[in-house]
C-alpha atoms as a PDB file:
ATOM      1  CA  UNK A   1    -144.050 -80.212 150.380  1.00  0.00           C
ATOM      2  CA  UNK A   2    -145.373 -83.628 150.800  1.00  0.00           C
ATOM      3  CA  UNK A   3    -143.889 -87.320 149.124  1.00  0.00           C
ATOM      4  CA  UNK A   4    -147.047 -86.872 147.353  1.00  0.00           C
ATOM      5  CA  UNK A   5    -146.291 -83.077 146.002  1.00  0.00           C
ATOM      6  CA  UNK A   6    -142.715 -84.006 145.181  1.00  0.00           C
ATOM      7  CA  UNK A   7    -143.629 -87.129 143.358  1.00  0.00           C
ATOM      8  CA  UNK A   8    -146.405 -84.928 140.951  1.00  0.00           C
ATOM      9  CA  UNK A   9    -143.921 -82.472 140.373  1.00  0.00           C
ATOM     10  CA  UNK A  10    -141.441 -84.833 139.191  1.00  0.00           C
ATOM     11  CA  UNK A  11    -144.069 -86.463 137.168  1.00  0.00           C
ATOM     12  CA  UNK A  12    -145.285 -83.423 135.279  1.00  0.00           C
ATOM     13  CA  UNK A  13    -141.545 -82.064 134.777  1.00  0.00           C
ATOM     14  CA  UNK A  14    -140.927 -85.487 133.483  1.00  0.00           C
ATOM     15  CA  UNK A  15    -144.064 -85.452 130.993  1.00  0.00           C
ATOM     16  CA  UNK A  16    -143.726 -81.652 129.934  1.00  0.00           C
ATOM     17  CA  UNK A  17    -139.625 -82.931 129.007  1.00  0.00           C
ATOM     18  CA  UNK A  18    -140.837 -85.756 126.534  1.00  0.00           C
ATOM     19  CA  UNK A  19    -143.898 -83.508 125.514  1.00  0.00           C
ATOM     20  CA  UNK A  20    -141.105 -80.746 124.420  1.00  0.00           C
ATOM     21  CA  UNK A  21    -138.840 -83.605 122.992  1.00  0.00           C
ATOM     22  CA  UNK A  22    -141.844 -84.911 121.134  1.00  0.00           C
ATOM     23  CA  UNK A  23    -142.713 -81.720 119.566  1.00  0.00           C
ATOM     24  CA  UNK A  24    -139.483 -81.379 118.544  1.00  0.00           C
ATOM     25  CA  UNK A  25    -139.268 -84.199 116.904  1.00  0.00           C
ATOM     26  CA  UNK A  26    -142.597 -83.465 114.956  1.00  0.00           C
ATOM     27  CA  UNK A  27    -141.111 -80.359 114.119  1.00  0.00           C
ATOM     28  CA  UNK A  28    -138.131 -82.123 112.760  1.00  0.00           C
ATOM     29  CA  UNK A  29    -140.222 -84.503 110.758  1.00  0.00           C
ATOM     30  CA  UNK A  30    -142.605 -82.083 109.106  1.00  0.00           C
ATOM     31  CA  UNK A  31    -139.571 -79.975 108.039  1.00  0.00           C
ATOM     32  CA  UNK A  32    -138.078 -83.027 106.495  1.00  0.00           C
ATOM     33  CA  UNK A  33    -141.298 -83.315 104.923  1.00  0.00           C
ATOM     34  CA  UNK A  34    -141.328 -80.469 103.483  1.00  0.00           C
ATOM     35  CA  UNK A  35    -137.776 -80.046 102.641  1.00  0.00           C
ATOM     36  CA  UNK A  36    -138.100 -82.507 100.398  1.00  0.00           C
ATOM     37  CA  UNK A  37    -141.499 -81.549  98.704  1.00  0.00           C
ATOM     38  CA  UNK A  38    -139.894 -78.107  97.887  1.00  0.00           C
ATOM     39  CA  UNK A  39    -136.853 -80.393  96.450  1.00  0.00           C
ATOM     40  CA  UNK A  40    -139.183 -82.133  94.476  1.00  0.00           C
ATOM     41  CA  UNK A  41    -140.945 -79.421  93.153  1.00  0.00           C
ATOM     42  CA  UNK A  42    -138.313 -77.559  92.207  1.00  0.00           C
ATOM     43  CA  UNK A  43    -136.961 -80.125  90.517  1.00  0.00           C
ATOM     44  CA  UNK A  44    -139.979 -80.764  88.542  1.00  0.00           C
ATOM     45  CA  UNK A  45    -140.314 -77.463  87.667  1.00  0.00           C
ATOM     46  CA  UNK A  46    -136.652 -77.602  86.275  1.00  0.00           C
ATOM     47  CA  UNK A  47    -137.491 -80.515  83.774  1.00  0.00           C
ATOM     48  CA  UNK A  48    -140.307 -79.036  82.533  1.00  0.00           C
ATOM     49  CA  UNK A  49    -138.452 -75.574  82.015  1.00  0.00           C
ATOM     50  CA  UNK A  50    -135.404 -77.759  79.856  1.00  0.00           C
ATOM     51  CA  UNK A  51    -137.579 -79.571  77.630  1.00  0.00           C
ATOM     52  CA  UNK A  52    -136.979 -77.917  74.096  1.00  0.00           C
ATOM     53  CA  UNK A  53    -139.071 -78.121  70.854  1.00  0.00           C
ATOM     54  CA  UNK A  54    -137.016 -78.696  67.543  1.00  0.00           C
ATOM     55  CA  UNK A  55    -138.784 -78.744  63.432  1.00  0.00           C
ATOM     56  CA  UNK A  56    -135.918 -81.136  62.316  1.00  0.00           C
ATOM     57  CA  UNK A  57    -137.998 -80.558  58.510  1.00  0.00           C
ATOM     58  CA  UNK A  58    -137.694 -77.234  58.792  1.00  0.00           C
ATOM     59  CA  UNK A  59    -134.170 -76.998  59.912  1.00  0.00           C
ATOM     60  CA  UNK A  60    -133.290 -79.304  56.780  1.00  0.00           C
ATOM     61  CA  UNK A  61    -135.476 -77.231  54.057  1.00  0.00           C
ATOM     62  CA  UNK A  62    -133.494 -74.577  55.523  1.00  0.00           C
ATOM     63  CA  UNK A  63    -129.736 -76.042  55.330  1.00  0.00           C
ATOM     64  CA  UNK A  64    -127.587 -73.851  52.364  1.00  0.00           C
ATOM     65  CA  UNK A  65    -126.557 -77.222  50.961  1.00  0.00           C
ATOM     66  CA  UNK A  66    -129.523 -79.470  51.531  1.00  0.00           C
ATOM     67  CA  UNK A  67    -132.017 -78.788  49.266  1.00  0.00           C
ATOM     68  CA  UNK A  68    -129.241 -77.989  46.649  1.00  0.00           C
ATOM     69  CA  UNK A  69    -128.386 -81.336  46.746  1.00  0.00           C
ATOM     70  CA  UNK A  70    -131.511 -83.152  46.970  1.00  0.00           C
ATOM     71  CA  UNK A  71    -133.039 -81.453  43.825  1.00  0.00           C
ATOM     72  CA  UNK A  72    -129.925 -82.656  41.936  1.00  0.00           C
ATOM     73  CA  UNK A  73    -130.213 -86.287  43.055  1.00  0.00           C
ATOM     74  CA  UNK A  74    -133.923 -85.983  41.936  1.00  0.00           C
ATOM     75  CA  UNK A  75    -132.968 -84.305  38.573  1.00  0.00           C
ATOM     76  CA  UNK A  76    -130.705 -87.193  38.405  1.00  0.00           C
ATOM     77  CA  UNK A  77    -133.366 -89.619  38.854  1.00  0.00           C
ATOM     78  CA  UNK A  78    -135.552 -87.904  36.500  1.00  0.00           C
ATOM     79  CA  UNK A  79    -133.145 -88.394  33.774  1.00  0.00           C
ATOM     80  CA  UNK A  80    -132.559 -91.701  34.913  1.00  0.00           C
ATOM     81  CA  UNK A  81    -136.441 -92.632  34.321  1.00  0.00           C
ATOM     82  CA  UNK A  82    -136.315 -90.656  31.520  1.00  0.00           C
ATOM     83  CA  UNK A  83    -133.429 -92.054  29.902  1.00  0.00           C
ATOM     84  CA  UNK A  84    -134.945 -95.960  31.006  1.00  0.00           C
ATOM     85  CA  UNK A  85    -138.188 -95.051  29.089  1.00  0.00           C
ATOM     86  CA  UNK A  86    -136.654 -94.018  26.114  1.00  0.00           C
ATOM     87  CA  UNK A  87    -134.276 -96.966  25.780  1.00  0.00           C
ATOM     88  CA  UNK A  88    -136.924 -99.176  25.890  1.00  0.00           C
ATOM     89  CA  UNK A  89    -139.210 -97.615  23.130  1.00  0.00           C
ATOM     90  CA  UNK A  90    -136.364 -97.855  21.445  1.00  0.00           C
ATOM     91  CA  UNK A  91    -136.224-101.623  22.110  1.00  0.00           C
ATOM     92  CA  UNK A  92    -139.654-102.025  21.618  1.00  0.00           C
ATOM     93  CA  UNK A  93    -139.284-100.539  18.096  1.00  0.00           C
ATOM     94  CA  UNK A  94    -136.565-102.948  17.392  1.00  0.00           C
ATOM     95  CA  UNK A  95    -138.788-105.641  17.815  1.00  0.00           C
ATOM     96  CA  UNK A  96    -141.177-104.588  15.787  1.00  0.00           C
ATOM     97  CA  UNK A  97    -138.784-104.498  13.164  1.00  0.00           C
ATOM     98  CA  UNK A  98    -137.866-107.627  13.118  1.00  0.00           C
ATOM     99  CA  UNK A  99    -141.276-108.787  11.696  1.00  0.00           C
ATOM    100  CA  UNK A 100    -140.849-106.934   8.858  1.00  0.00           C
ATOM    101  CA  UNK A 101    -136.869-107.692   8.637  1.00  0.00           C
ATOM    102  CA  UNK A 102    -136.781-111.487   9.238  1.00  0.00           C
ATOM    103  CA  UNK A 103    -139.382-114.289   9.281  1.00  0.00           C
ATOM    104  CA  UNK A 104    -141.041-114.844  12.227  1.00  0.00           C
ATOM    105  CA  UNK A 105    -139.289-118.382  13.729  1.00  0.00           C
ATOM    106  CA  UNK A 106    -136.142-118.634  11.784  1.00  0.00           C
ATOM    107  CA  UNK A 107    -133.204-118.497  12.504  1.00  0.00           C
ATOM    108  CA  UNK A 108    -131.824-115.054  12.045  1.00  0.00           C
ATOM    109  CA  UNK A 109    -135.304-114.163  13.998  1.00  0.00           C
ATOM    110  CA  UNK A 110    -134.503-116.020  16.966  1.00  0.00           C
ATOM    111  CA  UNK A 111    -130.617-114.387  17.116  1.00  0.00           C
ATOM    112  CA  UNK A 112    -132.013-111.001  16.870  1.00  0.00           C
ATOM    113  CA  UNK A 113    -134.612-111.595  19.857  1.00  0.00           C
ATOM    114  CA  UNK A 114    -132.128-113.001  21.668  1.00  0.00           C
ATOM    115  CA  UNK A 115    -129.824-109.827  21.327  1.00  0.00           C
ATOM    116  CA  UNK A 116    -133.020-107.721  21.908  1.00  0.00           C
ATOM    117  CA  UNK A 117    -133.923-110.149  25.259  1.00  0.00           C
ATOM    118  CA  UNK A 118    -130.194-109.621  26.237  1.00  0.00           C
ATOM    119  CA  UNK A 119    -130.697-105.436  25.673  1.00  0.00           C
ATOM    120  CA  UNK A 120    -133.912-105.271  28.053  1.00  0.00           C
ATOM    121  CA  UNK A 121    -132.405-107.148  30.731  1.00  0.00           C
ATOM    122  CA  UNK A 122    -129.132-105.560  30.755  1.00  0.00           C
ATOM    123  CA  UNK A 123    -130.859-102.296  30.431  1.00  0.00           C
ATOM    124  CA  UNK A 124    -132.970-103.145  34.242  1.00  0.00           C
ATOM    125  CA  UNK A 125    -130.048-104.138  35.641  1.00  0.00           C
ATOM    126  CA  UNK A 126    -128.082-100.830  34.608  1.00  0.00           C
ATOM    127  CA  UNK A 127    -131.035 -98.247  35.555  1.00  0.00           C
ATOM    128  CA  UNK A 128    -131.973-100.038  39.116  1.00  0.00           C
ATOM    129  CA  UNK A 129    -127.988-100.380  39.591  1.00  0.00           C
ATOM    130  CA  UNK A 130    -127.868 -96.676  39.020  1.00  0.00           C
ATOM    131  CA  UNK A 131    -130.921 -95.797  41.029  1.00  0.00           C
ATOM    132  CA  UNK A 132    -129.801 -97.564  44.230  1.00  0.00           C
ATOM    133  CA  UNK A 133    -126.747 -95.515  43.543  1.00  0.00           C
ATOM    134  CA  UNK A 134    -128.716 -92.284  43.606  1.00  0.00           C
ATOM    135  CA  UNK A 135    -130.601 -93.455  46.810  1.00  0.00           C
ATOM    136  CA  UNK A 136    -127.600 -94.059  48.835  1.00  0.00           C
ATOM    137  CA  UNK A 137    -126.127 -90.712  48.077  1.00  0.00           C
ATOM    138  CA  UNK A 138    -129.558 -89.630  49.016  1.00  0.00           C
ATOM    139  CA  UNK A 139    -129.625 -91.492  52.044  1.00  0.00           C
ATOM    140  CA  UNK A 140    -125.740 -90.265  52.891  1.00  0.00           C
ATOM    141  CA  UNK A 141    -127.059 -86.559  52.084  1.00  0.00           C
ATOM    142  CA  UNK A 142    -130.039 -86.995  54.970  1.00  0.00           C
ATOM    143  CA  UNK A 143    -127.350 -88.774  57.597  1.00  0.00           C
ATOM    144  CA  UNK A 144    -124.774 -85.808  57.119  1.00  0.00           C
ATOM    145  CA  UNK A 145    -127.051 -83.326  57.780  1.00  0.00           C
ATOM    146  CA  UNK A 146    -128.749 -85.109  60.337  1.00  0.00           C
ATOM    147  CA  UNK A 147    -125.330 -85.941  62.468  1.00  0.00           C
ATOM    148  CA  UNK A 148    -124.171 -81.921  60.917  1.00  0.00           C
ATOM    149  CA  UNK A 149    -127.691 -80.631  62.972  1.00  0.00           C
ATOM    150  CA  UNK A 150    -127.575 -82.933  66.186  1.00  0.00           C
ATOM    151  CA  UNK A 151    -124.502 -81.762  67.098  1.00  0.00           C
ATOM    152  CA  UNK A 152    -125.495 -78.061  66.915  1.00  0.00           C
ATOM    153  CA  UNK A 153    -127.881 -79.175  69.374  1.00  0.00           C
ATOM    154  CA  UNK A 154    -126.013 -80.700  71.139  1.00  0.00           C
ATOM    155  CA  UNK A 155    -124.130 -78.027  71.628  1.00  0.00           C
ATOM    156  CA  UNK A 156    -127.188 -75.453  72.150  1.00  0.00           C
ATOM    157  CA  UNK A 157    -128.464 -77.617  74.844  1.00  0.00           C
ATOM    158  CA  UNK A 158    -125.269 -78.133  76.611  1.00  0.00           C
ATOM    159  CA  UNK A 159    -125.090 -74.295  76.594  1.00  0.00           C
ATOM    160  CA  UNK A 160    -128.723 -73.349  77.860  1.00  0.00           C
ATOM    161  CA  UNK A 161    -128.765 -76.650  80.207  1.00  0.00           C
ATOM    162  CA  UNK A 162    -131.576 -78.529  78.091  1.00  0.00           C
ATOM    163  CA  UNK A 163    -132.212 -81.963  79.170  1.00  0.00           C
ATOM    164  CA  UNK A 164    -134.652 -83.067  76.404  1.00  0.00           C
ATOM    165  CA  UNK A 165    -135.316 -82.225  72.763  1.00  0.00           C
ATOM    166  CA  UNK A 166    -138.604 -83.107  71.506  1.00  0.00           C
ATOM    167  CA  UNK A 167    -139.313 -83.447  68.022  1.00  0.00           C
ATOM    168  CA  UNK A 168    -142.763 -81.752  66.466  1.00  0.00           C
ATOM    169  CA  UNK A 169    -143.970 -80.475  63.751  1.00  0.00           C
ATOM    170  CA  UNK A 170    -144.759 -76.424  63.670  1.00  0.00           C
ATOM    171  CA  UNK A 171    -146.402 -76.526  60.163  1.00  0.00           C
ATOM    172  CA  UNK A 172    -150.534 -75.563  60.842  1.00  0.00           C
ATOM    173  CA  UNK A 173    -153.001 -77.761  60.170  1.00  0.00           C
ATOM    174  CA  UNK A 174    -154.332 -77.720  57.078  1.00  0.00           C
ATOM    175  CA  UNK A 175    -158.342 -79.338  57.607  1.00  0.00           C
ATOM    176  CA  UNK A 176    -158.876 -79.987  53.603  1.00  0.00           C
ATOM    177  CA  UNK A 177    -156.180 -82.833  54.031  1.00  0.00           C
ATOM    178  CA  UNK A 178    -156.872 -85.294  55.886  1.00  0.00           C
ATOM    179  CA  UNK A 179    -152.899 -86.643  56.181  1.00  0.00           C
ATOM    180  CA  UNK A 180    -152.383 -83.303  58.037  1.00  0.00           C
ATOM    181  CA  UNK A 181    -155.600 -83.471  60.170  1.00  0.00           C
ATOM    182  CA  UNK A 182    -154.308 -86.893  61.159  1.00  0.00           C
ATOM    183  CA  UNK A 183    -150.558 -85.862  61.685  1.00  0.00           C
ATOM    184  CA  UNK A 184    -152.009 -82.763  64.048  1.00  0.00           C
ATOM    185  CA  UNK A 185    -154.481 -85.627  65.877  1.00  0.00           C
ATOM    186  CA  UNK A 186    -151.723 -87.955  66.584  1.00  0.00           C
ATOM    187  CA  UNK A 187    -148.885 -85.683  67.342  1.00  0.00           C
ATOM    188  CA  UNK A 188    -146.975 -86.147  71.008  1.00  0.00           C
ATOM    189  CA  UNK A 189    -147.055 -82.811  71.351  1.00  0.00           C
ATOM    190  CA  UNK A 190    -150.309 -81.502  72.257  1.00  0.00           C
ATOM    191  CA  UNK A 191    -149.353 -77.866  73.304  1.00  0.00           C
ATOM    192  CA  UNK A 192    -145.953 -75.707  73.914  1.00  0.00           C
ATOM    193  CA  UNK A 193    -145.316 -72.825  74.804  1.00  0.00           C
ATOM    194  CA  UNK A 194    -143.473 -70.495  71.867  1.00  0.00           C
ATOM    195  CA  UNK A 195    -140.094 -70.262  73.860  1.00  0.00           C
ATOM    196  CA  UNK A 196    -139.908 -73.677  73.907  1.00  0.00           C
ATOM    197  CA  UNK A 197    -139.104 -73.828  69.995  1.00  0.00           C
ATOM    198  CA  UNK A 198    -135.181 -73.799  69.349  1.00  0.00           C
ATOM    199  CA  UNK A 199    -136.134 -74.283  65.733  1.00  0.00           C
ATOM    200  CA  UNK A 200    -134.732 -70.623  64.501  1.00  0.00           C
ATOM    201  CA  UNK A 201    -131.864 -71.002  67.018  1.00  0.00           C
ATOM    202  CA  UNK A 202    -130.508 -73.799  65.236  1.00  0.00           C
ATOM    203  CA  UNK A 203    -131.216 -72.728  61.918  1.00  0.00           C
ATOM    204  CA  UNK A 204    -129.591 -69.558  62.675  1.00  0.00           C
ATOM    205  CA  UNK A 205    -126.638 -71.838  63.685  1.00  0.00           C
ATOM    206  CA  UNK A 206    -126.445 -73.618  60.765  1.00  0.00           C
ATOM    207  CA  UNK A 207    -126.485 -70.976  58.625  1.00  0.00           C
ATOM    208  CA  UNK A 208    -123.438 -69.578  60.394  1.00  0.00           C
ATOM    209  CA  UNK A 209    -121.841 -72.758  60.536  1.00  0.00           C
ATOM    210  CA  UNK A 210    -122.248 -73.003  57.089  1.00  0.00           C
ATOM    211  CA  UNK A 211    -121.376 -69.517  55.896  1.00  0.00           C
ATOM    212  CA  UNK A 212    -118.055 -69.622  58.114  1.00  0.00           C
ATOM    213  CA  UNK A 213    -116.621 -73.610  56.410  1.00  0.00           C
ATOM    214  CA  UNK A 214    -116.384 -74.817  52.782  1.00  0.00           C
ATOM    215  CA  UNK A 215    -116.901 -77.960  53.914  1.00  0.00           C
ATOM    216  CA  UNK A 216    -119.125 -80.309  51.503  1.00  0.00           C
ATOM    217  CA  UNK A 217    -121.676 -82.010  52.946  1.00  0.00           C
ATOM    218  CA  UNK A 218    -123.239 -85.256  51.437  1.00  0.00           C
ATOM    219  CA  UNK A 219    -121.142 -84.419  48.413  1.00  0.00           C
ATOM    220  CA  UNK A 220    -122.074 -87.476  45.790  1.00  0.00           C
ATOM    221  CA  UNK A 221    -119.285 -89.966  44.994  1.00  0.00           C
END
């Protein structure tokens, strides 16, 4: 074999070495590559498989206690109004009176509306004394529930590994109102899939969470 042969051979071993390394190398990239696509993907698909759909109206028309309590605070109310209204009939009757009672501009006429003045305002200050009252038990009744449910969830989603809990409404359309056309229309949730709704899970919870303590909730001070 000639300088020349021995030089070529060396040559082309040489090349066909970093060809191989090269290749290698490729080979090492592009699984990289797609190591970390499949990583990605999967962990796409994961998110979207623990996002969760949850009626929070329905799960509160459906609490035992709830509703109880909300249609006493609004019977309360009711009588409230009720109660306002009639006092001030009342009042206005009063005044009448007092034309036929006392002269118009004397003295004892001026006492009497006075007294009658003093009445009305006392009686606003009572009734929207009392119905702040009745809104901050109604208020308290809405938090207790509220903090009574998300911890259910809580819960539920610590035990079925869901990241995300959207909130939506499940109640159909109805296209003669236009405040539920417009609720549908501007909804965040555009479509889900049926096992994505943990609604009856957590009402299901409640109810047993309910059933098994006597524990008030919201009660009214």
């Amino acid at each position: 074999m000639t300088l020349w042969q021995r030089n070529a051979s060396v040559e082309w071993s040489v090349g066909s070495s970093r060809s191989r390394v090269r290749a290698v190398f490729v080979r090492g990239i592009i699984a990289t590559v797609l190591s970390a696509w499949c990583a990605l993907f999967a962990a796409t698909a994961s998110a979207q498989t623990s996002v969760a759909l949850l009626d929070l109206a329905v799960v509160f028309e459906s609490h035992p206690v709830f509703k109880a309590r909300l249609a006493q605070l609004k019977q309360d109310a009711d009588g409230l109004q009720a109660s306002v209204l009639q006092q001030r009939q009342a009042l206005v009757k009063e005044q009448e009176n007092l034309r036929l009672l006392y002269q118009p501009g004397s003295k004892e006429f001026k006492e009497k509306e006075k007294e009658l003045a003093v009445k009305a305002t006392q009686l606003e200050v009572d009734s929207n004394d009392r119905m702040r009252e009745l809104m901050t038990q109604e208020a308290q009744l809405h938090y207790s529930v509220y903090t009574e449910v998300n911890k259910l969830v809580d819960e539920y989603c610590t035990q079925f590994e869901i990241r995300l809990v959207l909130r939506f409404n499940s109640a159909a359309v109805q296209p003669d109102k236009p405040e539920s056309v417009m609720q549908q229309v501007n909804s965040a949730v555009v479509y889900y899939n049926l096992t994505r709704d943990i609604t009856p899970a957590i009402v299901q919870r409640v109810s047993q969470v309910r059933g098994a303590t006597a524990n008030p909730v919201g009660q009214p001070r």
